[in-house]
C-alpha atoms as a PDB file:
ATOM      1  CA  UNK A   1      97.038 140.777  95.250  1.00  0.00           C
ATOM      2  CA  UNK A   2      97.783 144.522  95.058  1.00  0.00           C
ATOM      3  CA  UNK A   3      94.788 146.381  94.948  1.00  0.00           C
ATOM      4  CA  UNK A   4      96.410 150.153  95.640  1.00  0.00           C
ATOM      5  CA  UNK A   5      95.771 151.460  92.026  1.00  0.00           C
ATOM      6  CA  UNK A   6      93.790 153.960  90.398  1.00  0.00           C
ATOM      7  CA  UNK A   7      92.392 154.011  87.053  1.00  0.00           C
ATOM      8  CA  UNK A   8      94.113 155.698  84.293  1.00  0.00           C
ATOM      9  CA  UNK A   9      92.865 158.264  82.612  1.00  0.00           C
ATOM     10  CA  UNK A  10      94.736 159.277  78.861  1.00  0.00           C
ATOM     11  CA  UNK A  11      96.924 161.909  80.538  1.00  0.00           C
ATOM     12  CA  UNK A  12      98.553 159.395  82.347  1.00  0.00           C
ATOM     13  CA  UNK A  13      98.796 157.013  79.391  1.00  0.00           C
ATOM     14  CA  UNK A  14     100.079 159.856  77.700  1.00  0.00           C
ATOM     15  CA  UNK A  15     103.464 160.907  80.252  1.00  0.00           C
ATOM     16  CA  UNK A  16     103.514 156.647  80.157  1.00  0.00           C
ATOM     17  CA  UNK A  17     103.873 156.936  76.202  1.00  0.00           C
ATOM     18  CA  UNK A  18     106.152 159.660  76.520  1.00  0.00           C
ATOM     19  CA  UNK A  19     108.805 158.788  78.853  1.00  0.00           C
ATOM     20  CA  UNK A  20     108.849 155.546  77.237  1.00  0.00           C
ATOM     21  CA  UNK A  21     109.824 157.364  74.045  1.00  0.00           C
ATOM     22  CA  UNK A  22     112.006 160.119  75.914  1.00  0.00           C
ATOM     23  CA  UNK A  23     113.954 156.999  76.840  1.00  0.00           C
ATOM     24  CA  UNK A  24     114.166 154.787  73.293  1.00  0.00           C
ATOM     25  CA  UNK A  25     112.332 151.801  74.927  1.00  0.00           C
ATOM     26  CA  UNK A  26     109.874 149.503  73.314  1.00  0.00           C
ATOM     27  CA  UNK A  27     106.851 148.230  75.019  1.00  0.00           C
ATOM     28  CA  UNK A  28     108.075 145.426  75.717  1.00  0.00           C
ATOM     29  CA  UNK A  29     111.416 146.615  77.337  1.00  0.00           C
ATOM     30  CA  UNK A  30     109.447 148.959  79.700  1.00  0.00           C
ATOM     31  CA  UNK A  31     106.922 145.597  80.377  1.00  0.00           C
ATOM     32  CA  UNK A  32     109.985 143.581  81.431  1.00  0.00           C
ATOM     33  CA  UNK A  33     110.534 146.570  83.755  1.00  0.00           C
ATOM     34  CA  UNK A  34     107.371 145.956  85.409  1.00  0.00           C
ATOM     35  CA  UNK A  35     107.457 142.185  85.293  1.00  0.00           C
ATOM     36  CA  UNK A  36     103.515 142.111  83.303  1.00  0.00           C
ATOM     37  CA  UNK A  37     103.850 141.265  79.772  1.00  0.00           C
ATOM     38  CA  UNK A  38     103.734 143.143  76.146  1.00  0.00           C
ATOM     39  CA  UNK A  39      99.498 142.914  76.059  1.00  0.00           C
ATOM     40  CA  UNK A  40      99.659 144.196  79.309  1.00  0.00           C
ATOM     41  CA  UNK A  41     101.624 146.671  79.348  1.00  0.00           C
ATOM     42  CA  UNK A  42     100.034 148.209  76.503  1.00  0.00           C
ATOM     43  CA  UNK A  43      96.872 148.408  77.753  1.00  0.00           C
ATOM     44  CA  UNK A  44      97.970 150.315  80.299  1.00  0.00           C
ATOM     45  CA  UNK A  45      99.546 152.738  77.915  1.00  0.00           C
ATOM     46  CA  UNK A  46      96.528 153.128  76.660  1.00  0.00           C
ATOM     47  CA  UNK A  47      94.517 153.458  79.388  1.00  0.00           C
ATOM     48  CA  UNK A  48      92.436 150.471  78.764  1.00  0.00           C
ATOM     49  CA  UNK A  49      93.729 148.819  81.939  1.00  0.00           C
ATOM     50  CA  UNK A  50      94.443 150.180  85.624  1.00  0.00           C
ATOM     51  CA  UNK A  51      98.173 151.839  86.663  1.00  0.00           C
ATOM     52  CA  UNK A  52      98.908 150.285  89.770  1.00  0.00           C
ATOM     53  CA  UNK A  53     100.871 152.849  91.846  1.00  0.00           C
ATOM     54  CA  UNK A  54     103.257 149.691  92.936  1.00  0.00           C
ATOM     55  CA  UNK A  55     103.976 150.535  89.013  1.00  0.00           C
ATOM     56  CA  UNK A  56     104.432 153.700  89.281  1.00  0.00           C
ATOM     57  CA  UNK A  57     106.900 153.312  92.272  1.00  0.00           C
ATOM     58  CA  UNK A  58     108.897 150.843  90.443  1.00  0.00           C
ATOM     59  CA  UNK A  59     109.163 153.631  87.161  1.00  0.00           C
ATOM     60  CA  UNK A  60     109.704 156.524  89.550  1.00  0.00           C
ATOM     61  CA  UNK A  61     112.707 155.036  91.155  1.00  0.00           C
ATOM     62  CA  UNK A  62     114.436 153.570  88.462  1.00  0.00           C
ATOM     63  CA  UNK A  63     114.120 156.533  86.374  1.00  0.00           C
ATOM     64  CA  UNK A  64     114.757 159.029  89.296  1.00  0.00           C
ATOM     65  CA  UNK A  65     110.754 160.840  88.370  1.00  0.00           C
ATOM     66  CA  UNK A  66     109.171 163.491  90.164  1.00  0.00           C
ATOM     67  CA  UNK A  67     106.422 162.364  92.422  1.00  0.00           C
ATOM     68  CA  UNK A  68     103.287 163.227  90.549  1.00  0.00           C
ATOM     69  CA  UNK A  69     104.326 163.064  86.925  1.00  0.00           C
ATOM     70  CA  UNK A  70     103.379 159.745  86.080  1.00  0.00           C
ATOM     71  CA  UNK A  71      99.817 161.147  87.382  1.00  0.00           C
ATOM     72  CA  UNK A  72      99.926 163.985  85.113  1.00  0.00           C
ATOM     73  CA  UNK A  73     100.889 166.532  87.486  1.00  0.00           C
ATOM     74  CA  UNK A  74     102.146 169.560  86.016  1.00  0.00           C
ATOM     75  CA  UNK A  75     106.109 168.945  87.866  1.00  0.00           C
ATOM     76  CA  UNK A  76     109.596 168.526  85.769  1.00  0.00           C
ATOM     77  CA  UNK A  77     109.689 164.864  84.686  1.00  0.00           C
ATOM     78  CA  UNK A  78     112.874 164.528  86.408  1.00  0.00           C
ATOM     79  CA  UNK A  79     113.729 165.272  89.981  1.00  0.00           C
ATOM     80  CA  UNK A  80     115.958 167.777  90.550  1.00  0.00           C
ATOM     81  CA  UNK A  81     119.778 167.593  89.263  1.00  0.00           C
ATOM     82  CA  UNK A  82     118.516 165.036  86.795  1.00  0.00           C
ATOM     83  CA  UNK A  83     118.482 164.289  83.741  1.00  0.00           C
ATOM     84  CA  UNK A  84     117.669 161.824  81.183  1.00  0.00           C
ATOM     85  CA  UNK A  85     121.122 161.787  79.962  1.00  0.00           C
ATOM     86  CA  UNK A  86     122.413 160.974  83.733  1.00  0.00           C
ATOM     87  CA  UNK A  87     119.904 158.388  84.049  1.00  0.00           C
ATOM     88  CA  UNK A  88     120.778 156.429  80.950  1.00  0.00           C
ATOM     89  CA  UNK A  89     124.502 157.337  81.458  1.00  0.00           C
ATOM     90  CA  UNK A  90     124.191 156.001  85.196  1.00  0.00           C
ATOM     91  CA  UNK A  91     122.797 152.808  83.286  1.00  0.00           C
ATOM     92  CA  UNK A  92     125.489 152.384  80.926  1.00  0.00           C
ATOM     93  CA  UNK A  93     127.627 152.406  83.614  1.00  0.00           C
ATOM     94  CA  UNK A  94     126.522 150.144  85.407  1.00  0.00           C
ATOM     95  CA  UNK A  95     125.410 147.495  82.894  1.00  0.00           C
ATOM     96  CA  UNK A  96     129.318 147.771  81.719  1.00  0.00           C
ATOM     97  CA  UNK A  97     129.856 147.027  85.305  1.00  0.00           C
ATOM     98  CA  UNK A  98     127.445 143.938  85.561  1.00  0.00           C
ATOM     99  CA  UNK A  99     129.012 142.872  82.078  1.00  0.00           C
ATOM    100  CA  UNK A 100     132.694 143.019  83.243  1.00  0.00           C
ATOM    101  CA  UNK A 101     131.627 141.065  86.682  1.00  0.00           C
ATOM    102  CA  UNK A 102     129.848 138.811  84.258  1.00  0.00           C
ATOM    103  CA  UNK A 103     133.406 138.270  81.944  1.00  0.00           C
ATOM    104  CA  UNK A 104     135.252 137.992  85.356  1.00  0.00           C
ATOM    105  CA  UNK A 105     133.021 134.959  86.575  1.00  0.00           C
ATOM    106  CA  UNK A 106     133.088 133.334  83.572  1.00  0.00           C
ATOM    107  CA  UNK A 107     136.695 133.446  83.145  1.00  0.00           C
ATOM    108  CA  UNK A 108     137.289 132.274  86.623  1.00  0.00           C
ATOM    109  CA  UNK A 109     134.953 129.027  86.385  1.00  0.00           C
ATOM    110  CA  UNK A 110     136.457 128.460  83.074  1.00  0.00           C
ATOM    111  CA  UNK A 111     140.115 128.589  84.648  1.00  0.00           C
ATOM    112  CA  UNK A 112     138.729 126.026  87.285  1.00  0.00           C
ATOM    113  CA  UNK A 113     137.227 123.492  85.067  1.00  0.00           C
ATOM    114  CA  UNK A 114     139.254 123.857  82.232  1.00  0.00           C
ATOM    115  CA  UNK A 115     143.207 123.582  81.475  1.00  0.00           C
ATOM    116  CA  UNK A 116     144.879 126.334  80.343  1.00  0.00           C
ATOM    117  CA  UNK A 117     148.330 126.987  78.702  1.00  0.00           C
ATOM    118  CA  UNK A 118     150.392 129.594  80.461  1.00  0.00           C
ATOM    119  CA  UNK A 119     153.634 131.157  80.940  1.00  0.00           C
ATOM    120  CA  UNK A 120     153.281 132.801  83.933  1.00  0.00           C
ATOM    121  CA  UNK A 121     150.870 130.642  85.933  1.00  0.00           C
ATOM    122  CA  UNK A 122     150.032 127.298  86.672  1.00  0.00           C
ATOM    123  CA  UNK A 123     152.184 124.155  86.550  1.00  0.00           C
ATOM    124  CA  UNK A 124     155.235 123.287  84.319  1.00  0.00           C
ATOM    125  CA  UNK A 125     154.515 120.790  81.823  1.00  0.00           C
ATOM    126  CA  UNK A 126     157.602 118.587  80.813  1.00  0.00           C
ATOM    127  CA  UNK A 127     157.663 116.920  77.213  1.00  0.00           C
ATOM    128  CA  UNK A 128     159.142 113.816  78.764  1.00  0.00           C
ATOM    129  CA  UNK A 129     157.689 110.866  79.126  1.00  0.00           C
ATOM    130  CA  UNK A 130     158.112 109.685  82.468  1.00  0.00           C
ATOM    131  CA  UNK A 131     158.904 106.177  82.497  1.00  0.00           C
ATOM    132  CA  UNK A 132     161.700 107.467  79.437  1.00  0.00           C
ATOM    133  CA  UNK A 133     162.869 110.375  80.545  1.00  0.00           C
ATOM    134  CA  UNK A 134     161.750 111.826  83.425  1.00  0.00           C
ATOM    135  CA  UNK A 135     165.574 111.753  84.854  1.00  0.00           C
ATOM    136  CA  UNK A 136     166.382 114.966  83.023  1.00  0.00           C
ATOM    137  CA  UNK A 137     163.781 116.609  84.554  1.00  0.00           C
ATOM    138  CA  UNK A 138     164.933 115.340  88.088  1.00  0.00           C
ATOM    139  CA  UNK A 139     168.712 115.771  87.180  1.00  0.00           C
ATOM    140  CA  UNK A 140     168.963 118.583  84.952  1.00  0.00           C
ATOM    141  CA  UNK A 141     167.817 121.771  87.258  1.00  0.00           C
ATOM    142  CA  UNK A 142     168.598 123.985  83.858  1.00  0.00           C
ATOM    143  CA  UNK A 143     166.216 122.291  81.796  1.00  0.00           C
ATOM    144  CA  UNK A 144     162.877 124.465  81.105  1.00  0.00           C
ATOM    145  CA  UNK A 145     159.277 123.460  80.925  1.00  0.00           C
ATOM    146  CA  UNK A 146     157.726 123.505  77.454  1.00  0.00           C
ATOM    147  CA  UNK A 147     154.766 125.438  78.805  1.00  0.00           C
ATOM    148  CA  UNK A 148     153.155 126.086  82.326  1.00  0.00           C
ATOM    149  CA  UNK A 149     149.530 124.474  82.378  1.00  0.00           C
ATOM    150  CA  UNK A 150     146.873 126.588  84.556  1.00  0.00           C
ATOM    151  CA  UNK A 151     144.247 123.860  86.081  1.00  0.00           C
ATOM    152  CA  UNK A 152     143.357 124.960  89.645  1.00  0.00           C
ATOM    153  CA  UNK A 153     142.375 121.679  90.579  1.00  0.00           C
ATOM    154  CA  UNK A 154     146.047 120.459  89.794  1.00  0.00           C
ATOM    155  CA  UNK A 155     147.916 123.655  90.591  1.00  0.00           C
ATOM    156  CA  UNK A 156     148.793 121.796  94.221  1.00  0.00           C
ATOM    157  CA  UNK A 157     151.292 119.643  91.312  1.00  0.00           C
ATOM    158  CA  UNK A 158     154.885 119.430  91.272  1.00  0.00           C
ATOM    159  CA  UNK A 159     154.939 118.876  87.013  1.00  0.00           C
ATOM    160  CA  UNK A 160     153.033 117.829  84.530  1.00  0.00           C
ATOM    161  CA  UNK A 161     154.521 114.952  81.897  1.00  0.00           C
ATOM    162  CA  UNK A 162     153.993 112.549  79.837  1.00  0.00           C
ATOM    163  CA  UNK A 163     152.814 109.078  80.152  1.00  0.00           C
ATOM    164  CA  UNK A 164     153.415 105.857  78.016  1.00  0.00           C
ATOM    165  CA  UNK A 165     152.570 102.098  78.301  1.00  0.00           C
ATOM    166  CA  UNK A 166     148.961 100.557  79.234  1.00  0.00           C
ATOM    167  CA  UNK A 167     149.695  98.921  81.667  1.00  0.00           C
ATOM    168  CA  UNK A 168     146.778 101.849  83.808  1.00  0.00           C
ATOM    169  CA  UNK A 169     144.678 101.644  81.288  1.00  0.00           C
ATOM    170  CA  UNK A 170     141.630 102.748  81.111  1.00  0.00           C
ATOM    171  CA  UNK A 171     142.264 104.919  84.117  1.00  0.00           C
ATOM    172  CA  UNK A 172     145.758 106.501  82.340  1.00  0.00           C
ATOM    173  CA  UNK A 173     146.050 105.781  78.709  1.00  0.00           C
ATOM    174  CA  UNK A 174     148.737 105.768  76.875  1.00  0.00           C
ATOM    175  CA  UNK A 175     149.954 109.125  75.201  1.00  0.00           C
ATOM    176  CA  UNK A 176     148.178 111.074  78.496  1.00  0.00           C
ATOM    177  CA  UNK A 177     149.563 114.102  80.453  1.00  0.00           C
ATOM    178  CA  UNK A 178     149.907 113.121  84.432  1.00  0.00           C
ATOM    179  CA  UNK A 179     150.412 115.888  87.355  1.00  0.00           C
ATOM    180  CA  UNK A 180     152.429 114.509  89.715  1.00  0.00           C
ATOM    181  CA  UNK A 181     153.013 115.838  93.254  1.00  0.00           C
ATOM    182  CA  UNK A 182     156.347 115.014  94.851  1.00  0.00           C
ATOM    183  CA  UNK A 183     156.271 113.565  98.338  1.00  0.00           C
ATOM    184  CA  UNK A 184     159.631 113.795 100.078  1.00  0.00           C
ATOM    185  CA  UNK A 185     158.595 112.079 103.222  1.00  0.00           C
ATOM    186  CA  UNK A 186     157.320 109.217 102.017  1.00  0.00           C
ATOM    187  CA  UNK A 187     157.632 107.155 105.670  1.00  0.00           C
ATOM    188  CA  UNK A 188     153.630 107.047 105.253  1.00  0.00           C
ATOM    189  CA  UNK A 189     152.072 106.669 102.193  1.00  0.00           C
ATOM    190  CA  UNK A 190     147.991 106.240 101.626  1.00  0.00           C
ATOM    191  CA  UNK A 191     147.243 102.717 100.215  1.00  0.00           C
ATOM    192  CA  UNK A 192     145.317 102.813  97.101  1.00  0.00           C
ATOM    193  CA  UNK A 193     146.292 105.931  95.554  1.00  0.00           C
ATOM    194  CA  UNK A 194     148.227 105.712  92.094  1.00  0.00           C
ATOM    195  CA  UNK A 195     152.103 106.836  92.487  1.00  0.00           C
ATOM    196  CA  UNK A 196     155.179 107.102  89.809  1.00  0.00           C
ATOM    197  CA  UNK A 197     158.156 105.385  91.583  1.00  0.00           C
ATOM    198  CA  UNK A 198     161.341 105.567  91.050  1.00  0.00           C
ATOM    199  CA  UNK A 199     163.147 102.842  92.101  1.00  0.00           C
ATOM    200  CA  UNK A 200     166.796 102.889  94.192  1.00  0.00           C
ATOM    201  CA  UNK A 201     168.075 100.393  91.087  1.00  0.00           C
ATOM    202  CA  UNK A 202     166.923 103.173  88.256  1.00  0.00           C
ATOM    203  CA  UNK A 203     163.149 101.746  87.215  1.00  0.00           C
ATOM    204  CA  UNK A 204     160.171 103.386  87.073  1.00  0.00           C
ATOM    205  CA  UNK A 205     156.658 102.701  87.166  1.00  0.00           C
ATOM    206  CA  UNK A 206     153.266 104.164  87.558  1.00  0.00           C
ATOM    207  CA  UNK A 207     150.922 101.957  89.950  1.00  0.00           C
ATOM    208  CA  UNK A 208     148.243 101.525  92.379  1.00  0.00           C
ATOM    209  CA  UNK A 209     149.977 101.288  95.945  1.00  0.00           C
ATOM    210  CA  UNK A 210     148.499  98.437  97.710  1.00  0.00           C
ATOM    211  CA  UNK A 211     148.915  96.037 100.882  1.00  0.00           C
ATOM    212  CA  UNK A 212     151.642  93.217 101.029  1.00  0.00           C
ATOM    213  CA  UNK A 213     151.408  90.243 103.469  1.00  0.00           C
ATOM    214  CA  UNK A 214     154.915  91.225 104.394  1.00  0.00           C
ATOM    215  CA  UNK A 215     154.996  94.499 106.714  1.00  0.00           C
ATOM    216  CA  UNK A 216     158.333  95.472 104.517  1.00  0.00           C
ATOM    217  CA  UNK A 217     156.943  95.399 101.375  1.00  0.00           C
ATOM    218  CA  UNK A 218     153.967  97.874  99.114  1.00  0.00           C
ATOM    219  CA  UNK A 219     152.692  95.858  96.234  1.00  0.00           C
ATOM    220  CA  UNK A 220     152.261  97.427  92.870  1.00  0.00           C
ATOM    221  CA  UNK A 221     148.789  97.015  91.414  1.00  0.00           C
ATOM    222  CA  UNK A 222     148.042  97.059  87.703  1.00  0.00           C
ATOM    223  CA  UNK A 223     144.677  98.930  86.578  1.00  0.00           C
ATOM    224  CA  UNK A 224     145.006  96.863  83.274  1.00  0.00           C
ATOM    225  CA  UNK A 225     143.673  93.592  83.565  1.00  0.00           C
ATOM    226  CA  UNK A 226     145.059  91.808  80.792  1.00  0.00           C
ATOM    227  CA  UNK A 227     147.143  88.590  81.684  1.00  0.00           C
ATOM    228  CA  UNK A 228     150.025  90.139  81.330  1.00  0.00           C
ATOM    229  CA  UNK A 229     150.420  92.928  84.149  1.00  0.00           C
ATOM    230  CA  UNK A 230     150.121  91.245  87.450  1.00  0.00           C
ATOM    231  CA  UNK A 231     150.659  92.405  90.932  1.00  0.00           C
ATOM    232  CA  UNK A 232     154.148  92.831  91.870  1.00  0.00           C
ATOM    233  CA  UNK A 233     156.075  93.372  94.906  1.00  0.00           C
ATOM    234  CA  UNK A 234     158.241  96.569  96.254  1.00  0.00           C
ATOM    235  CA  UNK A 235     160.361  96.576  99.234  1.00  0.00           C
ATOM    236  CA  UNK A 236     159.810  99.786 100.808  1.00  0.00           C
ATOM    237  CA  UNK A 237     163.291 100.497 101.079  1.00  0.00           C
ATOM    238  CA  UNK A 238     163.916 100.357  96.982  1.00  0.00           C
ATOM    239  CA  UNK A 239     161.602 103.665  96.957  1.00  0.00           C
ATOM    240  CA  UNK A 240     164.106 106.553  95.660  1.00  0.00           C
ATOM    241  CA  UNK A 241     161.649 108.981  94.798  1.00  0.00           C
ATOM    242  CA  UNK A 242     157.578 108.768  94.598  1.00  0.00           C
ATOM    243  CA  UNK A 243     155.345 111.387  93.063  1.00  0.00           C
ATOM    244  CA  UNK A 244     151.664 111.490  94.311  1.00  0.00           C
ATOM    245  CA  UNK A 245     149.614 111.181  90.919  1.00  0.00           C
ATOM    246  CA  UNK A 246     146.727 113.479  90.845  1.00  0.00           C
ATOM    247  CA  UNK A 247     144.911 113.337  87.702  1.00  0.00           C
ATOM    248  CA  UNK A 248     145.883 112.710  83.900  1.00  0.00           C
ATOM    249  CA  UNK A 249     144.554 114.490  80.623  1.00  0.00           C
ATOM    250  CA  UNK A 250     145.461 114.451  77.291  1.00  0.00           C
ATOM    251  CA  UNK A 251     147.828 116.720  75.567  1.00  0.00           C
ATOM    252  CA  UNK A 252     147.180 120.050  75.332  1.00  0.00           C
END
């Protein structure tokens, strides 16, 4: 508890009153300034209540005051080479600093949890399916992106395009958006990740990787599990080109 105060008379209520209106505050602005509330505050003002010098401290230096003038000493109200017009300029400065940090930081989480369209960052996105058409993509070095997407926890992708079937479902649903990373060594792949594969004999497919009883062979896992999409098997050496899949969205 701070007990270093002395009790104000209606001078010092008074200079209160008036650098509160010198500086176009309400009560309850300069009360937020001294962490008491509105009531509060205003009894001080009117010298029904004590003025704590911790108070006074904490007015002095924000508003750059002369030692004494809260007390009613007969000083400038402002230190020397300032000004009220400094002070509240020095403010406006830097609350348009604190406000552009603010922007900054909020731009930069959104950018991290949220996709973005670009053209000048970020991943191209392909408006191919990949199971379709994906070939032009890997064949066709002229062919352009429709639009870059900017998702920093995908931006480690090779492309971004578009999935069809169910046969992943729920984890990838049909009419979904998948970044894929290309892996060119693929000597050593991590089981139980989901991969698009493209096959030495043309097909693709988008699967879990899993095990095989034979050392020779991955098996293709299914996240469906409807009857009809079963486990199949993949001789390692039918692997033309594999693409890590990292996440899926839809369409922006």
């Amino acid at each position: 508890m701070d007990t270093n105060y002395t009790r104000m008379d209606n001078g010092q209520g008074n200079r209160l009153r008036e650098l509160r209106v010198h500086l176009n505050m309400t009560q309850k602005q300069m009360a937020d300034i001294l962490d008491v509330g509105q009531n509060t505050y205003s009894r001080i003002e009117n010298g029904v209540s004590s003025f704590k010098d911790s108070y006074k401290r904490i007015i002095e230096d924000k508003y750059h005051l002369t030692t004494g003038w809260l007390s009613g000493a007969d000083v400038p109200m402002f230190k020397d080479g300032d000004s009220i017009a400094g002070i509240i300029e020095h403010d406006v400065q830097k609350n348009n600093r604190d406000r552009l940090k603010e922007q900054i930081l909020n731009e930069l989480v959104d950018k991290a949890i949220n996709p973005q369209i670009s053209y000048t960052t970020g991943v191209p996105y392909y408006n191919v399916d990949f199971i379709g058409g994906f070939d032009i993509v890997e064949n066709d070095q002229t062919i352009n992106p429709e639009y870059n997407i900017d998702f920093q926890k995908y931006n480690e992708a090779t492309c971004w395009c578009n999935v069809t079937g169910h046969s992943m479902e729920p984890e990838i649903t049909h009419g979904d958006i998948i970044a894929l990373k290309r892996i060119d060594d693929f000597s050593f792949l991590p089981l139980g990740e989901v991969y698009a594969i493209v096959t030495t004999n043309g097909m693709r497919t988008i699967k879990r990787l899993g095990p095989s009883s034979n050392p020779e062979n991955y098996t293709l896992v299914p996240a469906n599990k409807s009857p009809e999409y079963g486990v199949q098997e993949l001789p390692k050496k039918m692997i033309r080109t594999i693409y890590h899949v990292l996440g899926c969205m839809k369409r922006l």
